[in-house]
PDB file of N, CA and C in Angstrom:
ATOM      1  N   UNK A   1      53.425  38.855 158.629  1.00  0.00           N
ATOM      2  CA  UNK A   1      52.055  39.292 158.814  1.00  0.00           C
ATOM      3  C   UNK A   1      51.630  40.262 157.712  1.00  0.00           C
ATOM      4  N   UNK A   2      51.881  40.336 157.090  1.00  0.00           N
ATOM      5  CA  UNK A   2      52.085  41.140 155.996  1.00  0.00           C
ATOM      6  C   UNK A   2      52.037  40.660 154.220  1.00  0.00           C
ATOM      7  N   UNK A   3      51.476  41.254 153.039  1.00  0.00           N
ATOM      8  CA  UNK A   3      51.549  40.765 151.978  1.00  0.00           C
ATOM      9  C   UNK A   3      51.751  41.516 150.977  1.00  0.00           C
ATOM     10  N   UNK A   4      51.666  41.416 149.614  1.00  0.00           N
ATOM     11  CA  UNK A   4      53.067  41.597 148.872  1.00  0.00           C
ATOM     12  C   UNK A   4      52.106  41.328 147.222  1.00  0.00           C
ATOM     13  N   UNK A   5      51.790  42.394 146.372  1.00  0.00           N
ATOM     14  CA  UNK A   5      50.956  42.449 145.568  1.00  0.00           C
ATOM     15  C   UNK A   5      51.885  42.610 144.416  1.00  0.00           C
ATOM     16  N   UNK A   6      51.926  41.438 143.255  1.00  0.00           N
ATOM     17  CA  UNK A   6      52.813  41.727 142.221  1.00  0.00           C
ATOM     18  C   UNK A   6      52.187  41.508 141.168  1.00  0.00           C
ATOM     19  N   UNK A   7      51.943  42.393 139.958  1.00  0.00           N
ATOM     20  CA  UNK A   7      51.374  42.633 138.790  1.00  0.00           C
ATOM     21  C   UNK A   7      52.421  42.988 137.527  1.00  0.00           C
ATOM     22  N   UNK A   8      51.818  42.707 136.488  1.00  0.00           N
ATOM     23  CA  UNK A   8      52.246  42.594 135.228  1.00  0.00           C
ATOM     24  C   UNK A   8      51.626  43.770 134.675  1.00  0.00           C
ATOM     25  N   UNK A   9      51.894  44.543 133.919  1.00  0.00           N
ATOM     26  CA  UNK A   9      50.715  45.440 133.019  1.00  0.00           C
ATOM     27  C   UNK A   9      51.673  45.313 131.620  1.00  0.00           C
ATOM     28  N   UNK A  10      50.834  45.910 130.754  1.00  0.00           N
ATOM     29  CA  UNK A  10      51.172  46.233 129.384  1.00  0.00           C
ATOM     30  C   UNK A  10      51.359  47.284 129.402  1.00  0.00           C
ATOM     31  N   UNK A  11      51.651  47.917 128.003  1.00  0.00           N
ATOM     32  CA  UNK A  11      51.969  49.078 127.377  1.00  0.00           C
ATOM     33  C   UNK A  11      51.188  50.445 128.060  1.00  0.00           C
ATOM     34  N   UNK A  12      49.976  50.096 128.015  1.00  0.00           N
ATOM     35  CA  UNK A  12      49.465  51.217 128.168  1.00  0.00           C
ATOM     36  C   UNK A  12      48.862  51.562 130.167  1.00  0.00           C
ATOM     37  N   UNK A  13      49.309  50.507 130.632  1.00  0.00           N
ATOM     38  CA  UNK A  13      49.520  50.697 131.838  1.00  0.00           C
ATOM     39  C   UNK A  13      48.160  49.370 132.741  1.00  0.00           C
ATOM     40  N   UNK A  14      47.508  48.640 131.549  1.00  0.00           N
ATOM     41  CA  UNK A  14      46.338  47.952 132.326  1.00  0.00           C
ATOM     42  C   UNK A  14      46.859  46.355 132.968  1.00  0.00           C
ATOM     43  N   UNK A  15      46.605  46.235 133.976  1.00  0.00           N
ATOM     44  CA  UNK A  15      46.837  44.939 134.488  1.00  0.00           C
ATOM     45  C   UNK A  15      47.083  43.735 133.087  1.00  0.00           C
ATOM     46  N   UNK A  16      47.887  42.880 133.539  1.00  0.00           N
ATOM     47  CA  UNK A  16      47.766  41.377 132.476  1.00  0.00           C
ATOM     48  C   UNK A  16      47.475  40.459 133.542  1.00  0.00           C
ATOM     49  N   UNK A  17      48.340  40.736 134.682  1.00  0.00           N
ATOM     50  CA  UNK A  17      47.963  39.236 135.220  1.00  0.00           C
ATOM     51  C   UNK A  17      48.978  39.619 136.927  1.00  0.00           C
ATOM     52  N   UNK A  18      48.268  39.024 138.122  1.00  0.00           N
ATOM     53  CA  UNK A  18      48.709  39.228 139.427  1.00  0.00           C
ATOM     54  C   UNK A  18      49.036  38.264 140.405  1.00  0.00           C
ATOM     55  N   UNK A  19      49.657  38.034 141.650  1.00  0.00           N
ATOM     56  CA  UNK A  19      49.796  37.254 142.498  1.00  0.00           C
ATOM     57  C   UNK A  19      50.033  37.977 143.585  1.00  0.00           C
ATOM     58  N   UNK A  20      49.259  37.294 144.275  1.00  0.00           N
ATOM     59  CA  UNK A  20      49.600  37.868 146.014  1.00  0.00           C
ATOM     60  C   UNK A  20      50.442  36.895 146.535  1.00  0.00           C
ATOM     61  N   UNK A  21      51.320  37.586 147.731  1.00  0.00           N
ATOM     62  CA  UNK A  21      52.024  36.735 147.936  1.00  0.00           C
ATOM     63  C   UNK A  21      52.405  37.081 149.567  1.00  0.00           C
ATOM     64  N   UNK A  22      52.795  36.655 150.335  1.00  0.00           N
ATOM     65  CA  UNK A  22      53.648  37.037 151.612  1.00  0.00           C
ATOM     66  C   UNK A  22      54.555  37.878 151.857  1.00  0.00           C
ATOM     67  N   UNK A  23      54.540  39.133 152.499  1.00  0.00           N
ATOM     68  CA  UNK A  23      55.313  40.047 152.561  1.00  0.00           C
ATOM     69  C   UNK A  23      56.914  39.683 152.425  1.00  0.00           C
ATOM     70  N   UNK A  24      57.600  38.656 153.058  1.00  0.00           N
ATOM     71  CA  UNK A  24      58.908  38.246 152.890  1.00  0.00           C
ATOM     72  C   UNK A  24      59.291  37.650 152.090  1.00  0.00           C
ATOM     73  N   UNK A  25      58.490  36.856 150.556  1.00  0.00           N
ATOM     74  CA  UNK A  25      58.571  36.321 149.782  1.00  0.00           C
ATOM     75  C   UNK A  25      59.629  37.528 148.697  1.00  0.00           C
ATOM     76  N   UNK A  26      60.571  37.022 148.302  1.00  0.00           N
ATOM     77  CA  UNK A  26      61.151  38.035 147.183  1.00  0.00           C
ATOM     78  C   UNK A  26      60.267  38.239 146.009  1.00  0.00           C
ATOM     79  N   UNK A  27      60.631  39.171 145.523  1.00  0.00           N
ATOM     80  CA  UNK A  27      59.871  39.235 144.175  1.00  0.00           C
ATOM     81  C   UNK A  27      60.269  38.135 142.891  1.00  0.00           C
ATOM     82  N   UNK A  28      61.546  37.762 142.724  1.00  0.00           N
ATOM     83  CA  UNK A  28      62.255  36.994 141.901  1.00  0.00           C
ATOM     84  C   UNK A  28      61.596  35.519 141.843  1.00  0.00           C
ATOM     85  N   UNK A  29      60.610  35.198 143.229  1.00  0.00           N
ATOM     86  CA  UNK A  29      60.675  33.606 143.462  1.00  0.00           C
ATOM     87  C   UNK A  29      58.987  33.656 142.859  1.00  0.00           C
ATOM     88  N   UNK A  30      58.277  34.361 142.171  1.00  0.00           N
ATOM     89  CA  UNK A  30      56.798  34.478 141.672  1.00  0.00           C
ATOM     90  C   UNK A  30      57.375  34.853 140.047  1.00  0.00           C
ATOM     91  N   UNK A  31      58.309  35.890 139.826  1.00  0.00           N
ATOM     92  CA  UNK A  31      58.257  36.351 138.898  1.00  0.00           C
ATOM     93  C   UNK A  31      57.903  35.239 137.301  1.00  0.00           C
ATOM     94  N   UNK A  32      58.635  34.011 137.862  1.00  0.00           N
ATOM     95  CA  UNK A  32      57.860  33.122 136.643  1.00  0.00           C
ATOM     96  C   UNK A  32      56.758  33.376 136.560  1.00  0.00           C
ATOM     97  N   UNK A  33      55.997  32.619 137.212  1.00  0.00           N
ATOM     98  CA  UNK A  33      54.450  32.821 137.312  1.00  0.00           C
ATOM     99  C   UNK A  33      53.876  33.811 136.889  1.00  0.00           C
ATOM    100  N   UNK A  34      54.033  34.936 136.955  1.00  0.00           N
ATOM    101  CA  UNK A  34      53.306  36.022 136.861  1.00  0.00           C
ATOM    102  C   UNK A  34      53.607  36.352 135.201  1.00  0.00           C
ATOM    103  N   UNK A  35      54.944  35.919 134.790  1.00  0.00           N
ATOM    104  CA  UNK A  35      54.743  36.258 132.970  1.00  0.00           C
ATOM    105  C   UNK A  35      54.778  34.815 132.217  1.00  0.00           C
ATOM    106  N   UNK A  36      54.205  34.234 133.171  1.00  0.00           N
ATOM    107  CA  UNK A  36      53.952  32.829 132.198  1.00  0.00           C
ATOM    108  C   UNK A  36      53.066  33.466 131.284  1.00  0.00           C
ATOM    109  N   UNK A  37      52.746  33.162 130.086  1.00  0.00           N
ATOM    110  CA  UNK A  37      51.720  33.695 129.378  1.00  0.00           C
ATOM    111  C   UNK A  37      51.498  34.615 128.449  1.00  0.00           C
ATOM    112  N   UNK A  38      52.594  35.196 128.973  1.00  0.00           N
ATOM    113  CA  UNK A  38      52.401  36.764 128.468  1.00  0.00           C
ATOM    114  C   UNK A  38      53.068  37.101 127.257  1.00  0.00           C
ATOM    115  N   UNK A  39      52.527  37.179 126.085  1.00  0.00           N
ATOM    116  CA  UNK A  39      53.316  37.483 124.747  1.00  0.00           C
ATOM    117  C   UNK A  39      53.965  38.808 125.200  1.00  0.00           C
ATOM    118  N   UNK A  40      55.353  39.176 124.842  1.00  0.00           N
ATOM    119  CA  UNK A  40      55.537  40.882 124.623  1.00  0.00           C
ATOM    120  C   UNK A  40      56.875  40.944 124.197  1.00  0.00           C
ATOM    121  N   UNK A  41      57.393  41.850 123.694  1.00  0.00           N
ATOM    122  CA  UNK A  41      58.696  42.125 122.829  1.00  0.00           C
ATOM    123  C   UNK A  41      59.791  42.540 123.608  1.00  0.00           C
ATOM    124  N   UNK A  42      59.641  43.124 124.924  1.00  0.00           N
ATOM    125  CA  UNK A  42      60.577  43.605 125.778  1.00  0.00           C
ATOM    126  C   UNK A  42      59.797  43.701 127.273  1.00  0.00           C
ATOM    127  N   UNK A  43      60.549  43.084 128.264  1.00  0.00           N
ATOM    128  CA  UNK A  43      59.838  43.050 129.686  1.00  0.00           C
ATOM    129  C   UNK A  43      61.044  43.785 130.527  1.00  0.00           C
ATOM    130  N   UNK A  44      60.527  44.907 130.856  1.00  0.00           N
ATOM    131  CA  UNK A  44      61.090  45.582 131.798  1.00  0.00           C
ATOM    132  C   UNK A  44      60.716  45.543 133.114  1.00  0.00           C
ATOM    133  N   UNK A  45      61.572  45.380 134.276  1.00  0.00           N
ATOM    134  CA  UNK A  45      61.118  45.205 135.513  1.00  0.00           C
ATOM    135  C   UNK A  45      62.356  45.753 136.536  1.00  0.00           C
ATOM    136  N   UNK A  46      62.397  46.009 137.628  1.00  0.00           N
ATOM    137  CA  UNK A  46      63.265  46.507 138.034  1.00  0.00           C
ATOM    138  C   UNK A  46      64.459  45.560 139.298  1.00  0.00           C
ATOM    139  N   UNK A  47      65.513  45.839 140.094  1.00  0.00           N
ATOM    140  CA  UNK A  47      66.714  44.514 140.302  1.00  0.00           C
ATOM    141  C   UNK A  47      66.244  43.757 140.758  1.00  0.00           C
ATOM    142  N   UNK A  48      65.009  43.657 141.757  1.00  0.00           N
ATOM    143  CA  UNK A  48      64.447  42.846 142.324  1.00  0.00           C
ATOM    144  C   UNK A  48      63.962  41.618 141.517  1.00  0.00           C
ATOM    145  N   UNK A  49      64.232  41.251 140.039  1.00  0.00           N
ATOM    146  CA  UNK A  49      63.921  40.427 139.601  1.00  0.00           C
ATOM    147  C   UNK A  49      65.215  40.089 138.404  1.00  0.00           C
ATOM    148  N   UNK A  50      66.245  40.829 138.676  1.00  0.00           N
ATOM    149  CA  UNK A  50      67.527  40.359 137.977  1.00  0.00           C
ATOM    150  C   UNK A  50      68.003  39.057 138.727  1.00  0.00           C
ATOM    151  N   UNK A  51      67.819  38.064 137.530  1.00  0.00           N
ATOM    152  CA  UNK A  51      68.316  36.364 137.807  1.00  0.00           C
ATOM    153  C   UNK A  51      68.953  36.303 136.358  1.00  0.00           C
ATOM    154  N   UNK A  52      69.999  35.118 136.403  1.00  0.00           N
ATOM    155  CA  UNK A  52      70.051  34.771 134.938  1.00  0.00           C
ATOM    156  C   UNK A  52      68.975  33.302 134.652  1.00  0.00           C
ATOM    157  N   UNK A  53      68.553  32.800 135.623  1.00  0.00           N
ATOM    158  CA  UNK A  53      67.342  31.795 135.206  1.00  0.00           C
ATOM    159  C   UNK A  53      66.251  32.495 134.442  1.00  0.00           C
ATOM    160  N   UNK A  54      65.665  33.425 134.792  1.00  0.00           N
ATOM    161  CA  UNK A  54      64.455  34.435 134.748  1.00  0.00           C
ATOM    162  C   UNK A  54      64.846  35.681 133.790  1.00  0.00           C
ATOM    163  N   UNK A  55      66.129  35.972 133.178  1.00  0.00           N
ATOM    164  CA  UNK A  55      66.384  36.489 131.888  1.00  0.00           C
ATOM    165  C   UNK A  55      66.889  35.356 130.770  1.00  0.00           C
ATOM    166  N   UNK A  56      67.095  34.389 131.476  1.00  0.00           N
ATOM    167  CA  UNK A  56      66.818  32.868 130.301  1.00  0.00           C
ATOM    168  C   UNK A  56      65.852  32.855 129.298  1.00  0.00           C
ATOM    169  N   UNK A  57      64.470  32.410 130.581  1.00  0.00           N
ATOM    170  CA  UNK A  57      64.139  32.388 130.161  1.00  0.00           C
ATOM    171  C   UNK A  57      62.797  33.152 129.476  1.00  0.00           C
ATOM    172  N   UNK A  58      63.301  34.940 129.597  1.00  0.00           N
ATOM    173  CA  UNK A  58      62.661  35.841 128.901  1.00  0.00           C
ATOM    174  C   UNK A  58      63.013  35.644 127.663  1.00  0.00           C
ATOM    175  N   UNK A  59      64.644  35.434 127.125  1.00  0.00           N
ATOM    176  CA  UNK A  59      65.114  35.578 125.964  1.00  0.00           C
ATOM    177  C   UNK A  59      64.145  34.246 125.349  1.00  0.00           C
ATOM    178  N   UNK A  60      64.509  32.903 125.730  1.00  0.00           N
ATOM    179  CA  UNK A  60      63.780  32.142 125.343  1.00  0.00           C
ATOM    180  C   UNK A  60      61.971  32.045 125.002  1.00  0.00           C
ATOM    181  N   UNK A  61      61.308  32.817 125.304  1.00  0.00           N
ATOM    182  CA  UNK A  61      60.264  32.978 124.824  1.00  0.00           C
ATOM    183  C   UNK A  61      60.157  34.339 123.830  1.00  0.00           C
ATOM    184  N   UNK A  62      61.212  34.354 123.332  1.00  0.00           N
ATOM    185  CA  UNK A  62      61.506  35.839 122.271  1.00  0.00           C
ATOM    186  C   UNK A  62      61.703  37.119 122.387  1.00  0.00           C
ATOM    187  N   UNK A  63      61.545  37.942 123.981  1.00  0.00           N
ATOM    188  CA  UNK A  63      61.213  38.948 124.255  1.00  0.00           C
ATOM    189  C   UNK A  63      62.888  39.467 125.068  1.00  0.00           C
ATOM    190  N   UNK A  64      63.434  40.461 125.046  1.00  0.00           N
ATOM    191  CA  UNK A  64      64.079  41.607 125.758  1.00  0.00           C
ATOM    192  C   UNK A  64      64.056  41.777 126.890  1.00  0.00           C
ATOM    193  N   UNK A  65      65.163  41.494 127.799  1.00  0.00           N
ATOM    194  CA  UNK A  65      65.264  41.525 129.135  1.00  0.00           C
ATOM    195  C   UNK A  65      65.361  43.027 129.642  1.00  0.00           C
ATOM    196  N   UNK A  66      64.874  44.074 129.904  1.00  0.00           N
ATOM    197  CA  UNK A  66      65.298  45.474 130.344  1.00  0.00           C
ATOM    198  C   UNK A  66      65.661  45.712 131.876  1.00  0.00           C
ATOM    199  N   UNK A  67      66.568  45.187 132.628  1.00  0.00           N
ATOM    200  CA  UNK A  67      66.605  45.237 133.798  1.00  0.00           C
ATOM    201  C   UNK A  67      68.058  45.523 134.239  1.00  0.00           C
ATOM    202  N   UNK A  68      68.431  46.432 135.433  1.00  0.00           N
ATOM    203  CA  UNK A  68      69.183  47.452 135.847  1.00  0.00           C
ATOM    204  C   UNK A  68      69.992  46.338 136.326  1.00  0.00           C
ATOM    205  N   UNK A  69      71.111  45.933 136.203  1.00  0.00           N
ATOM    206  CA  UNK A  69      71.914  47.084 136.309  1.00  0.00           C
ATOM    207  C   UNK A  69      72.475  46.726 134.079  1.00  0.00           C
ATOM    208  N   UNK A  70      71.566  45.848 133.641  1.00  0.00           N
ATOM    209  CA  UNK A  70      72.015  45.147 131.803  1.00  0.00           C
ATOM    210  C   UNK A  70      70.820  45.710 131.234  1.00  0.00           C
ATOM    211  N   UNK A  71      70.827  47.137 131.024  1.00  0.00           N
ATOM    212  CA  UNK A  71      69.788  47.180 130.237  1.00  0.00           C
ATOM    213  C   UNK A  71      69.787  49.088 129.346  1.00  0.00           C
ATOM    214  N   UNK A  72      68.801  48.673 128.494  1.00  0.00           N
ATOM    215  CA  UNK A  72      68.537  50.052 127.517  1.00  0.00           C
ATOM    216  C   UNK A  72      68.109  51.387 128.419  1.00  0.00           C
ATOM    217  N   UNK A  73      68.628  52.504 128.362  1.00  0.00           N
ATOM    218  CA  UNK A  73      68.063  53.531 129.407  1.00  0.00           C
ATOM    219  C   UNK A  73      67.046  53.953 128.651  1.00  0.00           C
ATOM    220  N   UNK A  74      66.907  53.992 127.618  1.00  0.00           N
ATOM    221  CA  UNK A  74      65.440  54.300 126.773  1.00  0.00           C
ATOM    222  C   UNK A  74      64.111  53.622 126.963  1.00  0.00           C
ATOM    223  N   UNK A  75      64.548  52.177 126.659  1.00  0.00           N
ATOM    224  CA  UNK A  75      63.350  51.663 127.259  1.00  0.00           C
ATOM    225  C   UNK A  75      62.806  51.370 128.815  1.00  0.00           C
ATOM    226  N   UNK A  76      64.223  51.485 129.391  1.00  0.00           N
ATOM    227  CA  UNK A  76      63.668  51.322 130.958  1.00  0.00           C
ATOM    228  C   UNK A  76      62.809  52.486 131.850  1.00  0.00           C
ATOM    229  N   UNK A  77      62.918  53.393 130.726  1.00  0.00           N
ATOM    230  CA  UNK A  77      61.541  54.472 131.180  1.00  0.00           C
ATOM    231  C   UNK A  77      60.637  53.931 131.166  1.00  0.00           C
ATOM    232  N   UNK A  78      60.111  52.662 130.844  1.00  0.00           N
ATOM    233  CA  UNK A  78      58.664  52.597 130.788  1.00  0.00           C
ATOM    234  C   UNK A  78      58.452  51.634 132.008  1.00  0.00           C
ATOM    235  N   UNK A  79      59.041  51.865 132.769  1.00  0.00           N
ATOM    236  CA  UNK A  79      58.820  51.038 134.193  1.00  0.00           C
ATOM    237  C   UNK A  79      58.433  51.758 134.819  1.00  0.00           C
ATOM    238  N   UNK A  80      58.146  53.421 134.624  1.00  0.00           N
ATOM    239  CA  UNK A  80      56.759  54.072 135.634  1.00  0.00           C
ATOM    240  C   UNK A  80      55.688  53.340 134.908  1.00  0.00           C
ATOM    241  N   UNK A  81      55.033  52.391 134.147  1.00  0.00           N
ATOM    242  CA  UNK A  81      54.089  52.520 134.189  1.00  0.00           C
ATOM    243  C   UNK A  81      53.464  51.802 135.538  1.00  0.00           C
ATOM    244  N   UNK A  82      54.476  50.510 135.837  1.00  0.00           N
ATOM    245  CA  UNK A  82      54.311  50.037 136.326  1.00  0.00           C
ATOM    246  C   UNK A  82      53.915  50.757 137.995  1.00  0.00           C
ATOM    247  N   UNK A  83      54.920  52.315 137.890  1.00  0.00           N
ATOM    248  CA  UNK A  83      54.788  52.878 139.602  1.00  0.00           C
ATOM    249  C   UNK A  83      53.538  53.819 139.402  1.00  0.00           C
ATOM    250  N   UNK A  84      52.939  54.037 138.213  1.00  0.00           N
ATOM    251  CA  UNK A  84      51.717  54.576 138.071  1.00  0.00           C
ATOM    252  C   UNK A  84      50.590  53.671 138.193  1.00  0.00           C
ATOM    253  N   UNK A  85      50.825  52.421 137.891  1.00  0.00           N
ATOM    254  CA  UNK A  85      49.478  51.599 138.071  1.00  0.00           C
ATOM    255  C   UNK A  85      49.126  51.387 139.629  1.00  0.00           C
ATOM    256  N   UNK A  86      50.208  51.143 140.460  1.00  0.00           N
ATOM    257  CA  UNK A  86      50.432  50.975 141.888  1.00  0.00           C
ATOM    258  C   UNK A  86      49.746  52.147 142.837  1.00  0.00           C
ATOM    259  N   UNK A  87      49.782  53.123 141.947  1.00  0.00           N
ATOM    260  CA  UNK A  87      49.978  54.422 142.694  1.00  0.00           C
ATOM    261  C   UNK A  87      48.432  54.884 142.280  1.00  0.00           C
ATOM    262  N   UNK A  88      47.346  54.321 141.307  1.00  0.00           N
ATOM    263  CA  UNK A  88      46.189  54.236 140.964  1.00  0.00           C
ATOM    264  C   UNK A  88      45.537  53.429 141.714  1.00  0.00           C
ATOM    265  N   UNK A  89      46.022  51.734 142.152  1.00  0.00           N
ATOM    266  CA  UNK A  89      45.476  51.172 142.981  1.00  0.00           C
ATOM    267  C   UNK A  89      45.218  51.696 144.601  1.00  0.00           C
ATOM    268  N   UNK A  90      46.281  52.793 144.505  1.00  0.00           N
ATOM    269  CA  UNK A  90      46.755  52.805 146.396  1.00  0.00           C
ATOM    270  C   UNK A  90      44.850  53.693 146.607  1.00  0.00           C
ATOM    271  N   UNK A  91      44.695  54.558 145.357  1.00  0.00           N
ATOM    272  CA  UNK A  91      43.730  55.332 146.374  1.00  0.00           C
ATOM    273  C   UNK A  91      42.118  54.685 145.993  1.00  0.00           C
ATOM    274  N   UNK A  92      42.597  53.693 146.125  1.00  0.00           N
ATOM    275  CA  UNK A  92      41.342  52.675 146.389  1.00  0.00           C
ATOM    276  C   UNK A  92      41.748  52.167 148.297  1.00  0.00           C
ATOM    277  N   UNK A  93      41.105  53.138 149.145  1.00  0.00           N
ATOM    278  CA  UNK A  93      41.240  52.819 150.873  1.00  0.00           C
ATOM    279  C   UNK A  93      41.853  51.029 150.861  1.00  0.00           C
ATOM    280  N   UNK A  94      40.613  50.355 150.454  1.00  0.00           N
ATOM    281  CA  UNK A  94      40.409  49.231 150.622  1.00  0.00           C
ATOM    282  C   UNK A  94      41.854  48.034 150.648  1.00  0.00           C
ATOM    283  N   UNK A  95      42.658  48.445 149.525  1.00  0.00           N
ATOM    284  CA  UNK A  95      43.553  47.865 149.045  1.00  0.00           C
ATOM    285  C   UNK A  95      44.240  48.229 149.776  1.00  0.00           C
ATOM    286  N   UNK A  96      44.372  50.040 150.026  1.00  0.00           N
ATOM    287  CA  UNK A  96      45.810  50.516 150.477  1.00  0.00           C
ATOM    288  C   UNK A  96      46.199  49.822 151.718  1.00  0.00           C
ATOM    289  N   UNK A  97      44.932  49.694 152.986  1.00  0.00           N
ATOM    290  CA  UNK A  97      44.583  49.644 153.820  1.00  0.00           C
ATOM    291  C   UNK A  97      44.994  48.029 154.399  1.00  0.00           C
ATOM    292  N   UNK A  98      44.348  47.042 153.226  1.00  0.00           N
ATOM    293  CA  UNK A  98      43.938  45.462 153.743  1.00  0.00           C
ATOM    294  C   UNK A  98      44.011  45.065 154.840  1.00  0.00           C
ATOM    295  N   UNK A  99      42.024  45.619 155.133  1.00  0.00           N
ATOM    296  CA  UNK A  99      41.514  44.858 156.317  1.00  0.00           C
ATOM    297  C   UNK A  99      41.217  43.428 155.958  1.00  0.00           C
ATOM    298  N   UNK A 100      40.939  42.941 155.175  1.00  0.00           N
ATOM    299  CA  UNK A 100      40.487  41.544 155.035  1.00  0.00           C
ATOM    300  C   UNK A 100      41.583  40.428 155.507  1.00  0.00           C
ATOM    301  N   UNK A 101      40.728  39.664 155.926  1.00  0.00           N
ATOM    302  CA  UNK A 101      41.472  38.564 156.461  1.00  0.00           C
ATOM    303  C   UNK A 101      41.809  37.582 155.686  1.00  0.00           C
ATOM    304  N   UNK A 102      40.914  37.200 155.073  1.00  0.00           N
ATOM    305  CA  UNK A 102      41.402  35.965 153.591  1.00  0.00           C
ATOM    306  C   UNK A 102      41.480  36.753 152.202  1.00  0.00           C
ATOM    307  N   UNK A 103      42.826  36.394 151.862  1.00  0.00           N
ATOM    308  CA  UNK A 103      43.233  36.695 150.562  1.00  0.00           C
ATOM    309  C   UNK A 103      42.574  37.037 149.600  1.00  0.00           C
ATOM    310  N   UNK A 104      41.519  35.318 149.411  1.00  0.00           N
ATOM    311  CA  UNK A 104      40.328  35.039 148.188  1.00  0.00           C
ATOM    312  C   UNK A 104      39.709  36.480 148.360  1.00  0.00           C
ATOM    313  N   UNK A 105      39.302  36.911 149.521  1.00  0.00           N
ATOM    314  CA  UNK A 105      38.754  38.631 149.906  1.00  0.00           C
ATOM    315  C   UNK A 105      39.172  39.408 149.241  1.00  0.00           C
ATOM    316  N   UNK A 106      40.572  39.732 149.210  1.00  0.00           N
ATOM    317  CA  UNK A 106      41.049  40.728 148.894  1.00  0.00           C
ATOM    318  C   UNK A 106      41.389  40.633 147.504  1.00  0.00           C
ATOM    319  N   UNK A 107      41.885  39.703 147.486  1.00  0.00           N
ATOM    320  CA  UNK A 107      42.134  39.231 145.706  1.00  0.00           C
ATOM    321  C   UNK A 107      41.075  39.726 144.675  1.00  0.00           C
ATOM    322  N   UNK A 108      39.430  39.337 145.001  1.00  0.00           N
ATOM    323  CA  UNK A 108      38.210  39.674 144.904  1.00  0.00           C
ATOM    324  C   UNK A 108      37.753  41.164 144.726  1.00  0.00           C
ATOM    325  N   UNK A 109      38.488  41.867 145.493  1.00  0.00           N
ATOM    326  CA  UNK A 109      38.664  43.647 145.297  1.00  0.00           C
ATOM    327  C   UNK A 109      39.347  44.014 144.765  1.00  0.00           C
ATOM    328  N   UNK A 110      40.715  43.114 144.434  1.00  0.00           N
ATOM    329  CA  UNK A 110      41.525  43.717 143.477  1.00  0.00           C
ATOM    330  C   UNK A 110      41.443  43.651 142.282  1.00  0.00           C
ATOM    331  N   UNK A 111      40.962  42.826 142.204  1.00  0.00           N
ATOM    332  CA  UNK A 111      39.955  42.372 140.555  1.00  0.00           C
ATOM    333  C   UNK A 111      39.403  43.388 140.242  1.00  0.00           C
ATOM    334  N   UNK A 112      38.335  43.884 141.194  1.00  0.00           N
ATOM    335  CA  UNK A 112      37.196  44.194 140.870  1.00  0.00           C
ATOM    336  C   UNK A 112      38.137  45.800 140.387  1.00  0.00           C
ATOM    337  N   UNK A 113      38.892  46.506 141.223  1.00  0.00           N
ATOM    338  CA  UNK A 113      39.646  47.914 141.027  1.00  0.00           C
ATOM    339  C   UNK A 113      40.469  47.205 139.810  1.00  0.00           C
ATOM    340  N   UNK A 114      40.659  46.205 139.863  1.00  0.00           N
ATOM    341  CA  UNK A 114      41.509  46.279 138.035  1.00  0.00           C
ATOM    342  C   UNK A 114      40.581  46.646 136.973  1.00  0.00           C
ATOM    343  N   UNK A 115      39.249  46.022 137.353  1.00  0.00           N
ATOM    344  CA  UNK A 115      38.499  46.184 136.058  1.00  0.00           C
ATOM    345  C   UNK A 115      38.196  47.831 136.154  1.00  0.00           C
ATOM    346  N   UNK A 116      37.902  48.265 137.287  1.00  0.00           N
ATOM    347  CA  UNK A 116      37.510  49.652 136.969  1.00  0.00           C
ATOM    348  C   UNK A 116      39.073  50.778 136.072  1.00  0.00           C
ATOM    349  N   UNK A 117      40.480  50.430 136.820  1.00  0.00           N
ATOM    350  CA  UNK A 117      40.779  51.029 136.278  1.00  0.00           C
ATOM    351  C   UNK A 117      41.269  50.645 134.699  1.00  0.00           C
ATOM    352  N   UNK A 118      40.830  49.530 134.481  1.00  0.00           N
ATOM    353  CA  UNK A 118      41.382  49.290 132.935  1.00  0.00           C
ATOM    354  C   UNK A 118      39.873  49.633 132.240  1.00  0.00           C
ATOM    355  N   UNK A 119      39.241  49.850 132.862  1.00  0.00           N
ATOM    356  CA  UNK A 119      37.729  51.068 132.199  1.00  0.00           C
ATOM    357  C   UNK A 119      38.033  51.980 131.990  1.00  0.00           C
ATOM    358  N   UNK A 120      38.415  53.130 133.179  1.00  0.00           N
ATOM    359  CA  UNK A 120      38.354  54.125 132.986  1.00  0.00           C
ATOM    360  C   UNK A 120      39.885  54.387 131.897  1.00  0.00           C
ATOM    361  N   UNK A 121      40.615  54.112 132.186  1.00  0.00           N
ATOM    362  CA  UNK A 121      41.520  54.338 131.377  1.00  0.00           C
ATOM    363  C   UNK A 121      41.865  53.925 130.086  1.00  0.00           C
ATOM    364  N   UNK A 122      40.736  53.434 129.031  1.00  0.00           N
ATOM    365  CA  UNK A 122      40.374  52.723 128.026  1.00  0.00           C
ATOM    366  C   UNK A 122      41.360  53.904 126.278  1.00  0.00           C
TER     367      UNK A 122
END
């Protein structure tokens, strides 16, 4: 009964790209999806998405696997950005909250708080 908001950001902390998903869904079984697309030199994420399919095929599209327990302690600092973007969305009520009943709903607000905070934080 429950759902399960997984985002990508860049460098400087702004959304790239999201999926909602079902609260019991692992994180590992979207994680394709969500960096299909995504040019970048090193993808850090945290165990919940340590696979060797899914550091395959990071290496294979050119980029740096940074993930615990095989990875750089230097660069794996930059995985607050990821608990700072989360933690920007929460105090939007709406999101924290999700009253909406259909997804397309909520999906629709989360958009809309991505664009504001990849505004304000320009």
């Amino acid at each position: 009964m429950t759902s399960k908001l997984h985002f990508a950001v860049d460098a400087l902390g702004k959304p790239l790209g999201m999926i909602l998903t079902a609260g019991q869904i692992a994180d590992i079984e979207c994680a394709h999806d969500l960096i299909t697309g995504i040019a970048c030199v090193s993808l850090v994420a945290d165990k919940g998405y340590d696979a060797n399919a899914l550091i395959h095929s990071i290496h294979t599209a050119g980029a740096k696997a940074v993930i615990p327990p095989r990875y750089d302690r230097s660069a794996y600092r930059a995985r607050n950005l990821i608990e700072r973007f989360f933690n920007r969305i929460q105090h939007f009520r709406h999101i924290a909250t999700r009253h909406d009943k259909l997804a397309a709903t909520y999906m629709a607000f989360v958009r809309v708080v991505c664009a504001v905070i990849s505004y304000r934080y320009m």
